[in-house]
Protein backbone atom coordinates (compact mmCIF):
# COMPACT_ATOMS: atom_id res chain seq x y z
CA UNK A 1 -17.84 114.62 122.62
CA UNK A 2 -20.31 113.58 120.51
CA UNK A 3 -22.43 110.24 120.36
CA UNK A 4 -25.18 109.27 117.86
CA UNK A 5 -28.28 107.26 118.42
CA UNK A 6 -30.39 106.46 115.07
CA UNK A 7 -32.08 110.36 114.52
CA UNK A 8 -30.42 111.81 117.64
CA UNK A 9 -26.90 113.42 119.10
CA UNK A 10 -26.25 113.53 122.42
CA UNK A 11 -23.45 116.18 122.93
CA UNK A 12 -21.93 115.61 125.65
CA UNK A 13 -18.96 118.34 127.60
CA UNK A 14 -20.90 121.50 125.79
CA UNK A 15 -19.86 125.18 126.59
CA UNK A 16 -22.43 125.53 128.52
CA UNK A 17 -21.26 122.57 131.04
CA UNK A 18 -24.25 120.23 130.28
CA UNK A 19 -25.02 117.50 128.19
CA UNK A 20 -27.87 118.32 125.35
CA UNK A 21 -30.28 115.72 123.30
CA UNK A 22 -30.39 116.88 119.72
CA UNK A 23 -33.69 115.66 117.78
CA UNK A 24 -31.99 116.07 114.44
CA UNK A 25 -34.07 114.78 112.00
CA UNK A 26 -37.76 112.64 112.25
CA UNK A 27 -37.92 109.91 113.95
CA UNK A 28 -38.15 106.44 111.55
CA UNK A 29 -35.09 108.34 109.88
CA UNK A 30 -31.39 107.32 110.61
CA UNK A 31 -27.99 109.09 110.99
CA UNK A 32 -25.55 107.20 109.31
CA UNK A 33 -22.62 109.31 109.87
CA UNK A 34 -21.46 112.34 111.30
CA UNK A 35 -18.30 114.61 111.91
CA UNK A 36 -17.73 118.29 113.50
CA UNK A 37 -16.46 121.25 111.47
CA UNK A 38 -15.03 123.14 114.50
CA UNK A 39 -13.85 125.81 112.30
CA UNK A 40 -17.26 126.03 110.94
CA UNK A 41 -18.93 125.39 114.28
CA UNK A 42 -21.82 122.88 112.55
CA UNK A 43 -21.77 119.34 112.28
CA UNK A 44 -22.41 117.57 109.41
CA UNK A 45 -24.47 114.28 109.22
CA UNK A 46 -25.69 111.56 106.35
CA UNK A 47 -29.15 110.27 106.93
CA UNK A 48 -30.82 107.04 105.63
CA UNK A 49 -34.51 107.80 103.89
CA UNK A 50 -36.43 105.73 101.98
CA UNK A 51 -35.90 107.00 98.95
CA UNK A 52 -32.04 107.00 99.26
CA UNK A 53 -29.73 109.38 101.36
CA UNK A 54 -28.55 113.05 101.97
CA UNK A 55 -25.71 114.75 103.18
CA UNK A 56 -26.76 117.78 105.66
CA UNK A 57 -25.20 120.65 107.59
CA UNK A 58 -26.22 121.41 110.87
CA UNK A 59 -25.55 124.95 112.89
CA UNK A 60 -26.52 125.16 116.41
CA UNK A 61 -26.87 129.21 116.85
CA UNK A 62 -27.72 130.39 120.14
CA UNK A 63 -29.64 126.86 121.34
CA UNK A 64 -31.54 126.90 117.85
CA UNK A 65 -30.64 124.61 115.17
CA UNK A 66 -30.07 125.63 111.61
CA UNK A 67 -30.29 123.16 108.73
CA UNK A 68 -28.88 123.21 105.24
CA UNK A 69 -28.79 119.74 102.60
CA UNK A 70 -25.50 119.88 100.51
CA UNK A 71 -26.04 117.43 98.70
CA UNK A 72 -29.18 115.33 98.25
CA UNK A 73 -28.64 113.38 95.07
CA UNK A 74 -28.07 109.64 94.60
CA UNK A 75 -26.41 109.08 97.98
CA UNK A 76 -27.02 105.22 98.13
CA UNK A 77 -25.54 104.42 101.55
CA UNK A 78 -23.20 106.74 103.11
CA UNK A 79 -21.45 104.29 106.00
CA UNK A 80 -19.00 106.84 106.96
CA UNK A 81 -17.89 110.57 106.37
CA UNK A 82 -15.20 113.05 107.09
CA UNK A 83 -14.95 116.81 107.25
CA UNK A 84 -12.09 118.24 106.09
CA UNK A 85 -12.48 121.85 107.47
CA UNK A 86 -9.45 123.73 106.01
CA UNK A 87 -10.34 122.97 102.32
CA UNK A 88 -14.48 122.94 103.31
CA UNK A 89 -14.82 119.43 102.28
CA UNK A 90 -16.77 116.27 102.80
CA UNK A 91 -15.47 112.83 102.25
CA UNK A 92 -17.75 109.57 102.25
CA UNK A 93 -17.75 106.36 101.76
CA UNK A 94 -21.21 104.54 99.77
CA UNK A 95 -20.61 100.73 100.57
CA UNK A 96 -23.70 100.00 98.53
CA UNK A 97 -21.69 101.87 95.12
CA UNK A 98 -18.18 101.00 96.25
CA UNK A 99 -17.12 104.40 96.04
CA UNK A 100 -15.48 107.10 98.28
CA UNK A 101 -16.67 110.05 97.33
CA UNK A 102 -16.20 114.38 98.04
CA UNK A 103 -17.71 117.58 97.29
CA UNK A 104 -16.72 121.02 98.16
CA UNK A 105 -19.47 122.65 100.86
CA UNK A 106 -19.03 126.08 99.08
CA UNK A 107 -19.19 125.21 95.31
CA UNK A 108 -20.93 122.04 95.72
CA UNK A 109 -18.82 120.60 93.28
CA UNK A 110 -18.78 116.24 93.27
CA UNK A 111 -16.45 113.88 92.44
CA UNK A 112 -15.88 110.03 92.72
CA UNK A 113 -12.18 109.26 94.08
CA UNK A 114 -12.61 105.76 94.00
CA UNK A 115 -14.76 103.02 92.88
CA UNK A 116 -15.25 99.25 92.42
CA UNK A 117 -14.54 99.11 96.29
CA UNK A 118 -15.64 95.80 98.39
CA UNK A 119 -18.13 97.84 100.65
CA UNK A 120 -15.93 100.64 102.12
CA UNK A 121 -16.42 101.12 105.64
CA UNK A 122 -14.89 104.26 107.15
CA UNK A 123 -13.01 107.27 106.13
CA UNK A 124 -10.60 109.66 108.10
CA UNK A 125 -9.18 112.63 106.95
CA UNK A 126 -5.98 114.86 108.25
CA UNK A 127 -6.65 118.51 107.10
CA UNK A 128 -3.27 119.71 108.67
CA UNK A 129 -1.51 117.54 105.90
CA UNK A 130 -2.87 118.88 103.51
């Protein structure tokens, strides 16, 4: 189990039998939205800035945490997001653009699914559907 608080996760049930405070980004910074790949064994978060948003990847390898961005551009306000981890993608929803949006991890390839939205909320996704 996982539970977020602003720039932390608190992961609770862990291999290891304990529970374990992740500082994931700086503090004055905000998680808006996380998921687990466990395929992939990272989670991946949005986080508020100033200057707009960003959609990161986040590897915990032997109690060290490794950090990639995927995508950094023009993410206005990412309210929810979803990790599909059989086709290694990431679904979000941008309630400020009315859009749900995805891009492939690998290829980093973008696209808009939906627009003109009335500020969408959350987003699931099934990956064993398909």
């Amino acid at each position: 189990m996982v539970i977020q608080k602003q720039s932390k996760l608190l992961t609770l049930h862990s291999p290891n039998g304990r529970s374990t405070l992740l500082q994931l980004i700086p503090e004055g910074e905000t998680i808006t939205a996380v998921d687990y790949n466990p395929i992939g064994r990272y989670f991946i978060f949005a986080r508020k800035r100033q200057n707009g948003g960003r959609i990161e990847i986040i590897s915990i390898q032997s109690s060290q945490l490794v950090s990639r961005t995927i995508f950094s551009c023009n993410v206005k306000r990412t309210e929810s997001l979803a990790v599909d981890w059989r086709g290694e993608n990431v679904y979000w929803t941008d309630s400020h653009k009315g859009t749900i949006e995805v891009v492939q991890i690998k290829e980093k390839f973008r696209m808009v699914l939906h627009k003109n939205l009335d500020t969408p909320k959350a987003i699931a996704v099934q990956p064993d559907l398909g």
